[in-house]
N, C-alpha and C. Protein backbone atom coordinates (compact mmCIF):
# COMPACT_ATOMS: atom_id res chain seq x y z
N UNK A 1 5.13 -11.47 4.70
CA UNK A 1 4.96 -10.46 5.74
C UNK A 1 5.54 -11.01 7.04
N UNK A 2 6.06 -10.14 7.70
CA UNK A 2 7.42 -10.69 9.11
C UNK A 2 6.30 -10.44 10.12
N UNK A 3 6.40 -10.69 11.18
CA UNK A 3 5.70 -10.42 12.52
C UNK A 3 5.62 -8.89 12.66
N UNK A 4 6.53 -8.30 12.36
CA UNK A 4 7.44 -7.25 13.00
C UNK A 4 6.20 -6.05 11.62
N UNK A 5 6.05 -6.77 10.47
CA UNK A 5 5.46 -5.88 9.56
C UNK A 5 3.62 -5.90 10.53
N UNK A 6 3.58 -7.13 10.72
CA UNK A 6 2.02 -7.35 10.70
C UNK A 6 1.80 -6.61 12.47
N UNK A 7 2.88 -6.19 12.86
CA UNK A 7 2.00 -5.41 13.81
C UNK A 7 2.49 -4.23 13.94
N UNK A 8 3.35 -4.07 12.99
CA UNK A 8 3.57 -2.17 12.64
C UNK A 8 2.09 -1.49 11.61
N UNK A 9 1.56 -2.66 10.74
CA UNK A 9 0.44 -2.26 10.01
C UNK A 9 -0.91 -2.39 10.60
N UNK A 10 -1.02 -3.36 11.52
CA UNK A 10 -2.23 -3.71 11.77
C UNK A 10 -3.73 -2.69 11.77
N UNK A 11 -4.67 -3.50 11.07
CA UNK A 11 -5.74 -2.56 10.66
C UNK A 11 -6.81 -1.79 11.94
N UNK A 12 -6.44 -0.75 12.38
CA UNK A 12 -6.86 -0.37 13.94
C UNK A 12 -8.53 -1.08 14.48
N UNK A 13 -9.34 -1.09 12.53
CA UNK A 13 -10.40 -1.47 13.06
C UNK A 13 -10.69 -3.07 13.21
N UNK A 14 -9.79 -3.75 12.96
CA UNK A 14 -9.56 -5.20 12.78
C UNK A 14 -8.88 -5.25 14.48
N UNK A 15 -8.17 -4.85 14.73
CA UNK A 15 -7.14 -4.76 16.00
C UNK A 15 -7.95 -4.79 17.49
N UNK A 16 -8.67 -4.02 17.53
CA UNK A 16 -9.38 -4.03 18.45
C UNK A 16 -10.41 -5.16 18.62
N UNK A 17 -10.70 -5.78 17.98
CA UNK A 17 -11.75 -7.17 17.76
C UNK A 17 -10.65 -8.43 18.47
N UNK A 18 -9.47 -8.20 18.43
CA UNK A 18 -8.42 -9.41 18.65
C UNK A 18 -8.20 -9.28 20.29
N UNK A 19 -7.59 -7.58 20.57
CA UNK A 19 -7.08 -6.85 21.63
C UNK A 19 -8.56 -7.38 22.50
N UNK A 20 -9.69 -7.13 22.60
CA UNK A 20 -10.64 -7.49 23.43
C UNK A 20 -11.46 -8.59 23.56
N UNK A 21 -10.80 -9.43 22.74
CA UNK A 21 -10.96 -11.00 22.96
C UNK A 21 -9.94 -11.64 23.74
N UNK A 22 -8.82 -10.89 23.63
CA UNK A 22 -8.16 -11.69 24.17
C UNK A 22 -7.68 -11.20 25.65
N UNK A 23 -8.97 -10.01 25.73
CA UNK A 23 -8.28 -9.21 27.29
C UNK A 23 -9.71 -10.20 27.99
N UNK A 24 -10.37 -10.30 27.83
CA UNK A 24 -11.42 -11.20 27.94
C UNK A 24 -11.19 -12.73 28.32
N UNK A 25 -10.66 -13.35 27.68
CA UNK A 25 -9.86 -14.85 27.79
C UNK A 25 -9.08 -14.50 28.75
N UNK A 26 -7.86 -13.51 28.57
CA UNK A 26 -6.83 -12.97 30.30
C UNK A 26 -7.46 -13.34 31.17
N UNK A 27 -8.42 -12.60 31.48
CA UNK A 27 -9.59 -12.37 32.40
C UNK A 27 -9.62 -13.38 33.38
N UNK A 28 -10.56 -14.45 32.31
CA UNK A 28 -10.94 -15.44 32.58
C UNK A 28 -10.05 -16.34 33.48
N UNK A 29 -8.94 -16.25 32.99
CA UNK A 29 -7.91 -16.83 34.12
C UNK A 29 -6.98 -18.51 33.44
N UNK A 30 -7.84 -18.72 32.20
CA UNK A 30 -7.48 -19.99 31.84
C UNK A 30 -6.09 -19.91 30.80
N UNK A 31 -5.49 -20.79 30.65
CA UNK A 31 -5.08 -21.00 29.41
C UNK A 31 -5.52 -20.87 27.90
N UNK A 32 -5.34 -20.20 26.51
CA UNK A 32 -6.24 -19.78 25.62
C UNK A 32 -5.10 -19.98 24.60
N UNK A 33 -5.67 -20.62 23.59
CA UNK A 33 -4.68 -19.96 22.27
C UNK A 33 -5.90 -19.31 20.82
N UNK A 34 -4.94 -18.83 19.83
CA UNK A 34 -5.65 -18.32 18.89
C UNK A 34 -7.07 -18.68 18.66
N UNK A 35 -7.71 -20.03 18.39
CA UNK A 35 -9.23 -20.41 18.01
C UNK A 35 -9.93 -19.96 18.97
N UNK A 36 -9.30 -19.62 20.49
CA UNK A 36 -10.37 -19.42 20.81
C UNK A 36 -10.67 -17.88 20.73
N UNK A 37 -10.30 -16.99 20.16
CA UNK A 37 -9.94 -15.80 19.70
C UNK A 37 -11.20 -16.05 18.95
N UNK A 38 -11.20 -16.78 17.74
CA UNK A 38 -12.02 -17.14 16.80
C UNK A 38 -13.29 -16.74 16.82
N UNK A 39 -13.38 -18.18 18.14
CA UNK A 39 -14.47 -18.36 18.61
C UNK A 39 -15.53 -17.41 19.17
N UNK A 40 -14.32 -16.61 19.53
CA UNK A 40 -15.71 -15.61 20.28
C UNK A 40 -16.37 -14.45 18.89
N UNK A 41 -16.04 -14.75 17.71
CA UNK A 41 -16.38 -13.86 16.85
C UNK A 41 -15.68 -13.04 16.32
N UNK A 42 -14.38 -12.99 16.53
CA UNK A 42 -13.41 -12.30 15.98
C UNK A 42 -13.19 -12.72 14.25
N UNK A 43 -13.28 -12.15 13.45
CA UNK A 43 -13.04 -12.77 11.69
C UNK A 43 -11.51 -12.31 11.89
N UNK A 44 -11.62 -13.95 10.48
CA UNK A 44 -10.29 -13.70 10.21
C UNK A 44 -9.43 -12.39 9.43
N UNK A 45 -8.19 -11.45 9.11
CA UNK A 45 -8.10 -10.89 9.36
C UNK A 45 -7.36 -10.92 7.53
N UNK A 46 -7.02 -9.55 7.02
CA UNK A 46 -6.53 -9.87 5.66
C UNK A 46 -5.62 -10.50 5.18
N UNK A 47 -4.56 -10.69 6.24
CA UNK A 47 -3.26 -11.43 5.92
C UNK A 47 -3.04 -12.70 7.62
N UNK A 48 -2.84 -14.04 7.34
CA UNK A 48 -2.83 -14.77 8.59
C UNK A 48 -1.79 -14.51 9.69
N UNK A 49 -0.70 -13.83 8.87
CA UNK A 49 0.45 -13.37 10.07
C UNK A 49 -0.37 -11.98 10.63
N UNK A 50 -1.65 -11.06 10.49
CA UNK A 50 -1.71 -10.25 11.51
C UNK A 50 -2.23 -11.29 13.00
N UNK A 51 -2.73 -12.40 12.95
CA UNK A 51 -2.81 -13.15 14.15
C UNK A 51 -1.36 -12.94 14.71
N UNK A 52 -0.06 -13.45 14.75
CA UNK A 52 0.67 -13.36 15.22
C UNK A 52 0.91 -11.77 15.82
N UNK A 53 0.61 -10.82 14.75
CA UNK A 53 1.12 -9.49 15.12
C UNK A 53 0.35 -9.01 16.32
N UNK A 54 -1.05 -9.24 16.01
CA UNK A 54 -2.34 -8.86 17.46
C UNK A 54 -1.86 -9.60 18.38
N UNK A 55 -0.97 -11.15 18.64
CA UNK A 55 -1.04 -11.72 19.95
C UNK A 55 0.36 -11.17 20.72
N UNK A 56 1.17 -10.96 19.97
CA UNK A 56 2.72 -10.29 19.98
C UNK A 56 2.30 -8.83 20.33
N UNK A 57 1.73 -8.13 19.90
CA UNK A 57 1.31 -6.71 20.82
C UNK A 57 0.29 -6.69 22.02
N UNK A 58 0.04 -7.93 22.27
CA UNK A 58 -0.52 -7.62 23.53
C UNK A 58 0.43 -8.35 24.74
N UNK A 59 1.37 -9.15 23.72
CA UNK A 59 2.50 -9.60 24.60
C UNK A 59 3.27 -8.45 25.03
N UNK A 60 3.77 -8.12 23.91
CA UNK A 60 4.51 -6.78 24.76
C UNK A 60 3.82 -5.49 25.72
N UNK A 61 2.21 -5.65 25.54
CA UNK A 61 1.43 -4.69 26.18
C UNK A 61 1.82 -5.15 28.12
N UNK A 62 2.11 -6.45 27.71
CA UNK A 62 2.49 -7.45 28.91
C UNK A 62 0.85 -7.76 29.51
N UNK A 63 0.11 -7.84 28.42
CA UNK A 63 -1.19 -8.25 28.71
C UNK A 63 -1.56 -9.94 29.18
N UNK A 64 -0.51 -10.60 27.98
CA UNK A 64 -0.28 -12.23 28.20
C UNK A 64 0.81 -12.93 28.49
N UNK A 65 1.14 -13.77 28.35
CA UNK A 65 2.77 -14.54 28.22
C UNK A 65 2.26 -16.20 27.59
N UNK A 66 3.60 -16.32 26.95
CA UNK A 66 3.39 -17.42 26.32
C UNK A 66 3.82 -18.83 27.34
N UNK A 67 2.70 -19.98 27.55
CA UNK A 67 3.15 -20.77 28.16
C UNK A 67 3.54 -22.26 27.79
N UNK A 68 2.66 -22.50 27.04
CA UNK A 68 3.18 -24.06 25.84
C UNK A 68 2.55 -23.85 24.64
N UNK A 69 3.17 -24.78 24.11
CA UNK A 69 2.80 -25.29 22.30
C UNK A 69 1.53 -26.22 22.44
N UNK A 70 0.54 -26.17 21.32
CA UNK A 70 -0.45 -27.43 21.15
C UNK A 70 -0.84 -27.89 19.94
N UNK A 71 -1.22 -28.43 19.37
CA UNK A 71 -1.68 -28.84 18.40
C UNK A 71 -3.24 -27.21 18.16
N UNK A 72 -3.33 -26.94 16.91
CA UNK A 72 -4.61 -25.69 16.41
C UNK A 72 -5.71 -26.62 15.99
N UNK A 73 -7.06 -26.33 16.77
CA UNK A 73 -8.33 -27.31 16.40
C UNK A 73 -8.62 -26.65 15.51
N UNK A 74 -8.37 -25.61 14.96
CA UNK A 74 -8.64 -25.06 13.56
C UNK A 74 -8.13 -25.75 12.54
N UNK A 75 -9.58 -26.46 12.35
CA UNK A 75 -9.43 -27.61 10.94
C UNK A 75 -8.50 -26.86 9.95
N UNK A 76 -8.47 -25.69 9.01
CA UNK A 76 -7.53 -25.36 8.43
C UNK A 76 -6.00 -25.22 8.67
N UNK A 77 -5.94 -25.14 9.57
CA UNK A 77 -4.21 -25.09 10.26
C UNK A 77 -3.91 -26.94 10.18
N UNK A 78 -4.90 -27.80 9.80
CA UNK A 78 -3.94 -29.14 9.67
C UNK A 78 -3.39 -29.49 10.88
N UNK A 79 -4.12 -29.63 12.09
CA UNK A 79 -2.95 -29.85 13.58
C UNK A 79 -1.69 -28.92 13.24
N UNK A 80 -1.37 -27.92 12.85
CA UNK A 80 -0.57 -27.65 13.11
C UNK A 80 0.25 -26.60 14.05
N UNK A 81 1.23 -26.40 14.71
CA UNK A 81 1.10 -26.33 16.04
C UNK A 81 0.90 -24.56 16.39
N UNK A 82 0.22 -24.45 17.77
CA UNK A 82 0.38 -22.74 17.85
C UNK A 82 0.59 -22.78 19.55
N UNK A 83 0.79 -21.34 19.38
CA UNK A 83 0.70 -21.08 21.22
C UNK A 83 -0.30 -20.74 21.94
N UNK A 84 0.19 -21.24 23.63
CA UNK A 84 -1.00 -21.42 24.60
C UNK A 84 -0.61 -20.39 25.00
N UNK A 85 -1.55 -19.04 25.57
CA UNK A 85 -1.42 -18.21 25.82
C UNK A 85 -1.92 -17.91 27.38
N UNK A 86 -1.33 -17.49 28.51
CA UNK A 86 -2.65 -16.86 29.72
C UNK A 86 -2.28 -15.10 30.08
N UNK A 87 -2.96 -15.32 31.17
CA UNK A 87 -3.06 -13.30 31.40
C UNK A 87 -1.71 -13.69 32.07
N UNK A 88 -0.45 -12.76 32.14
CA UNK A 88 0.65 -12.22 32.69
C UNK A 88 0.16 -12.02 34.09
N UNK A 89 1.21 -13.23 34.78
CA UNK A 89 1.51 -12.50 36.31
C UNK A 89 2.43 -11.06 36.43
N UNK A 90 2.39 -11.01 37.06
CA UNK A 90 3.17 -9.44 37.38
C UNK A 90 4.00 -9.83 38.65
């Protein structure tokens, strides 16, 4: 599944659990990547590329912007690397 599929399909009632975690983290003002999405109670989702598709539509919502790479404390991801996300200046 491409990026491009996982957020042309995304499950509306799954979508909104991502979309307001992560307008929430914006908010906040800090730097954020995916776990902490997690964290606030968001489940994981049926396929792992809709993560990419939920953070990529709120990119283009111009809700966030991407600012560095880090290592994922999500023991399953193996350190392996994802993006740091904050709320979009304008």
């Amino acid at each position: 599944m491409t990026v491009q599929q996982a957020i042309g399909n995304l499950d509306p009632r799954w979508r909104d659990g991502p979309v307001r975690a992560v307008t929430h983290l914006a908010e906040a003002g800090q730097p954020f990547h995916a776990f902490d999405v997690i964290e606030l109670g968001v489940p994981d989702p049926d396929h792992p590329n809709r993560w990419g598709g939920s953070s990529r539509s709120c990119q283009i919502a111009g809700l966030i912007e991407a600012v560095a790479f880090r290592e994922s404390r999500r023991q399953s991801r193996s350190g392996g690397v994802c993006r740091v996300w904050r709320r979009k200046t304008r």
